[in-house]
C-alpha atoms as a PDB file:
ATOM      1  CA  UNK A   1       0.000   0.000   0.000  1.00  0.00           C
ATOM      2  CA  UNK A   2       0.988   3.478  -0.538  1.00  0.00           C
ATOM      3  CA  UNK A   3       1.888   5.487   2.007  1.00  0.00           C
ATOM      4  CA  UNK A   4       0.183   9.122   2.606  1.00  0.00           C
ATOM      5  CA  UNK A   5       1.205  12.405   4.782  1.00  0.00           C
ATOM      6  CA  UNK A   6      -1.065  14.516   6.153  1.00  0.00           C
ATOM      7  CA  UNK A   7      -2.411  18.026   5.280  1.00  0.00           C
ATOM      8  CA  UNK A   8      -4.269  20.158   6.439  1.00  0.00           C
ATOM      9  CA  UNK A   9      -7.944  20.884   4.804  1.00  0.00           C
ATOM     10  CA  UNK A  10      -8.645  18.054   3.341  1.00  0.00           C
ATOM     11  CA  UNK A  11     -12.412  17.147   2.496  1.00  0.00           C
ATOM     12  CA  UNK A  12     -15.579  18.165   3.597  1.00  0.00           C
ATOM     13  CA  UNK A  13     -15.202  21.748   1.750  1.00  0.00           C
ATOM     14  CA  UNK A  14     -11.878  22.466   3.053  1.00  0.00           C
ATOM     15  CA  UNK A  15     -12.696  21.257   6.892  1.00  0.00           C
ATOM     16  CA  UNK A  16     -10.560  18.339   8.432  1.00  0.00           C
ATOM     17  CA  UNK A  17      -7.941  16.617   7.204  1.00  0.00           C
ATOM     18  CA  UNK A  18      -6.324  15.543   3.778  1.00  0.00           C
ATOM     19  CA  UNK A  19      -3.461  13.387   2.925  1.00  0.00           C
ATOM     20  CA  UNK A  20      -1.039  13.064   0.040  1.00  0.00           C
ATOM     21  CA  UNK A  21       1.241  10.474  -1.563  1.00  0.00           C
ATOM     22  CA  UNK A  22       4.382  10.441   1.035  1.00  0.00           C
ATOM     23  CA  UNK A  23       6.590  11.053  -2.375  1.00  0.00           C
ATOM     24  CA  UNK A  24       4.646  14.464  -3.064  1.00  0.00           C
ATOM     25  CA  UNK A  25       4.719  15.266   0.398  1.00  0.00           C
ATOM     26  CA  UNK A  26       8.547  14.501   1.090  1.00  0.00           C
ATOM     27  CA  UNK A  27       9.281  16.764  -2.744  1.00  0.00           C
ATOM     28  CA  UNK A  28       7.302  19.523  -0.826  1.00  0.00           C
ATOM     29  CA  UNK A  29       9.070  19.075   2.175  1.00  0.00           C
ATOM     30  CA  UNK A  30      12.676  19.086   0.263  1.00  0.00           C
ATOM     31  CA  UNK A  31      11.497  22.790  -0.336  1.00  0.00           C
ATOM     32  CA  UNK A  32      10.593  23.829   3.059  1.00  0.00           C
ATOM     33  CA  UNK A  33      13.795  22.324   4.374  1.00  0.00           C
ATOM     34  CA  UNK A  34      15.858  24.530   1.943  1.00  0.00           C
ATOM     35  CA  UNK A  35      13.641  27.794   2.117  1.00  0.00           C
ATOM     36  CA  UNK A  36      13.241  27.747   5.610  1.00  0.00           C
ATOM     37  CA  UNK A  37      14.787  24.506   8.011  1.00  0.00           C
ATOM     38  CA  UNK A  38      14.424  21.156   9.306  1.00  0.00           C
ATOM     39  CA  UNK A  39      11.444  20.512  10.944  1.00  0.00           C
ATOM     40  CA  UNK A  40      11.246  16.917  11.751  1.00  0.00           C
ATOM     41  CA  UNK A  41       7.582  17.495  13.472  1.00  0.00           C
ATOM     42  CA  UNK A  42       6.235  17.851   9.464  1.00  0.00           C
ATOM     43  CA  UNK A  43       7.339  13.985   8.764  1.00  0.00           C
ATOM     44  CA  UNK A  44       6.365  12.357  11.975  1.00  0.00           C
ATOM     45  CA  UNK A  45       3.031  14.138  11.771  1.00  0.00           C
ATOM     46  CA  UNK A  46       3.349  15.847  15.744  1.00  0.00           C
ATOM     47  CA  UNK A  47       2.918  19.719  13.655  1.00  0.00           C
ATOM     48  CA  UNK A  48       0.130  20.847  13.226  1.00  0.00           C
ATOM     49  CA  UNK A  49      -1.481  18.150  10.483  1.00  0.00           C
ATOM     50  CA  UNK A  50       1.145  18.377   7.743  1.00  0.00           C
ATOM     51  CA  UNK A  51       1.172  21.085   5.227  1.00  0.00           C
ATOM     52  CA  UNK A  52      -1.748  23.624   4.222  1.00  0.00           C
ATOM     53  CA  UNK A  53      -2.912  23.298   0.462  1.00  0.00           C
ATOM     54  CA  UNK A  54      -1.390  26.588  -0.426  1.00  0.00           C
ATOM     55  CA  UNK A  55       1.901  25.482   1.042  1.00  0.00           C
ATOM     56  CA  UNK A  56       2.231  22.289  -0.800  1.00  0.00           C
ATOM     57  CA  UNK A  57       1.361  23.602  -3.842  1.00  0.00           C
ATOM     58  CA  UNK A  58       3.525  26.769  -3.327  1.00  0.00           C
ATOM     59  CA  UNK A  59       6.374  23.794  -2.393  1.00  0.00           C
ATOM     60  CA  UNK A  60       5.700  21.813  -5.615  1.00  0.00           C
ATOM     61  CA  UNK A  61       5.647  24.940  -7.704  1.00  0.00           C
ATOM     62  CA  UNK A  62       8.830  26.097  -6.397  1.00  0.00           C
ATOM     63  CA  UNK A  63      10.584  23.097  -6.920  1.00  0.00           C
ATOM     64  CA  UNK A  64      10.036  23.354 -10.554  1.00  0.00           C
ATOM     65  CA  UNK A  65      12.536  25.772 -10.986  1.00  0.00           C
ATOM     66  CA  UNK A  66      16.239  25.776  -9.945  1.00  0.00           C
ATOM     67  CA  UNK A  67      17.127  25.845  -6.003  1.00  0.00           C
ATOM     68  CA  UNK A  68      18.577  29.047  -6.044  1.00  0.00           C
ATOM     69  CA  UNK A  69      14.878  30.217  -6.553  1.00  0.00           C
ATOM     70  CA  UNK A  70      13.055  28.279  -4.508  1.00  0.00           C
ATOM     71  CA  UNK A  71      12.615  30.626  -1.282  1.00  0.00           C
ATOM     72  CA  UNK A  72      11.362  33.598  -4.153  1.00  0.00           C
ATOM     73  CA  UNK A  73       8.866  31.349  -5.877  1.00  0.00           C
ATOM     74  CA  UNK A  74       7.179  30.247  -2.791  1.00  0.00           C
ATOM     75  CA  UNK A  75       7.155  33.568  -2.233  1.00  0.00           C
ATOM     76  CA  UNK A  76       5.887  34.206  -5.270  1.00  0.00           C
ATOM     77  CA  UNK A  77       2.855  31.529  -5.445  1.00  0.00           C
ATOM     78  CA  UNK A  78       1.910  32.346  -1.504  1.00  0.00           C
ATOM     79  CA  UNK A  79       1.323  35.874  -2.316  1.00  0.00           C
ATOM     80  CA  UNK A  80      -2.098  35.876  -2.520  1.00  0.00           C
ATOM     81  CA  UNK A  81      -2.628  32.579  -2.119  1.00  0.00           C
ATOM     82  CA  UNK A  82      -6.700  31.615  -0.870  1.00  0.00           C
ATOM     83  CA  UNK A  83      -7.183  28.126  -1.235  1.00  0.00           C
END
């Protein structure tokens, strides 16, 4: 079986929780570590629920381009952001 991570929002219109593939989530994470630091709490699930929506996709969008720009396209796609 596939493992999943949890975020935050998940059904119910937005209300409770979510999860995502632990591969997407870990890609996201590889962002947040660079951008901003290791935070161990976000993999063994003990802060609080894993990742917003905005976040991850502000993560995954980021990661798209080269490292050097990661912390200015989160930036970038979390201006804004309403999700």
């Amino acid at each position: 079986m596939n493992e999943v991570m949890p975020i935050q929002g998940g059904g119910n219109h937005g209300l409770g929780q979510g999860q995502v593939s632990k591969p997407v989530y870990m890609a996201a994470y590889e962002v947040y570590r660079s951008v901003f630091s290791e935070q161990q709490a976000l993999i063994t699930g003990n802060c609080r629920g894993g990742f917003g929506k905005a976040e991850l996709v502000a993560f995954l969008y980021a990661r798209s381009f080269p490292k050097a720009e990661w912390r200015e396209r989160v930036d970038e796609a979390l201006t804004g952001a309403r999700i």
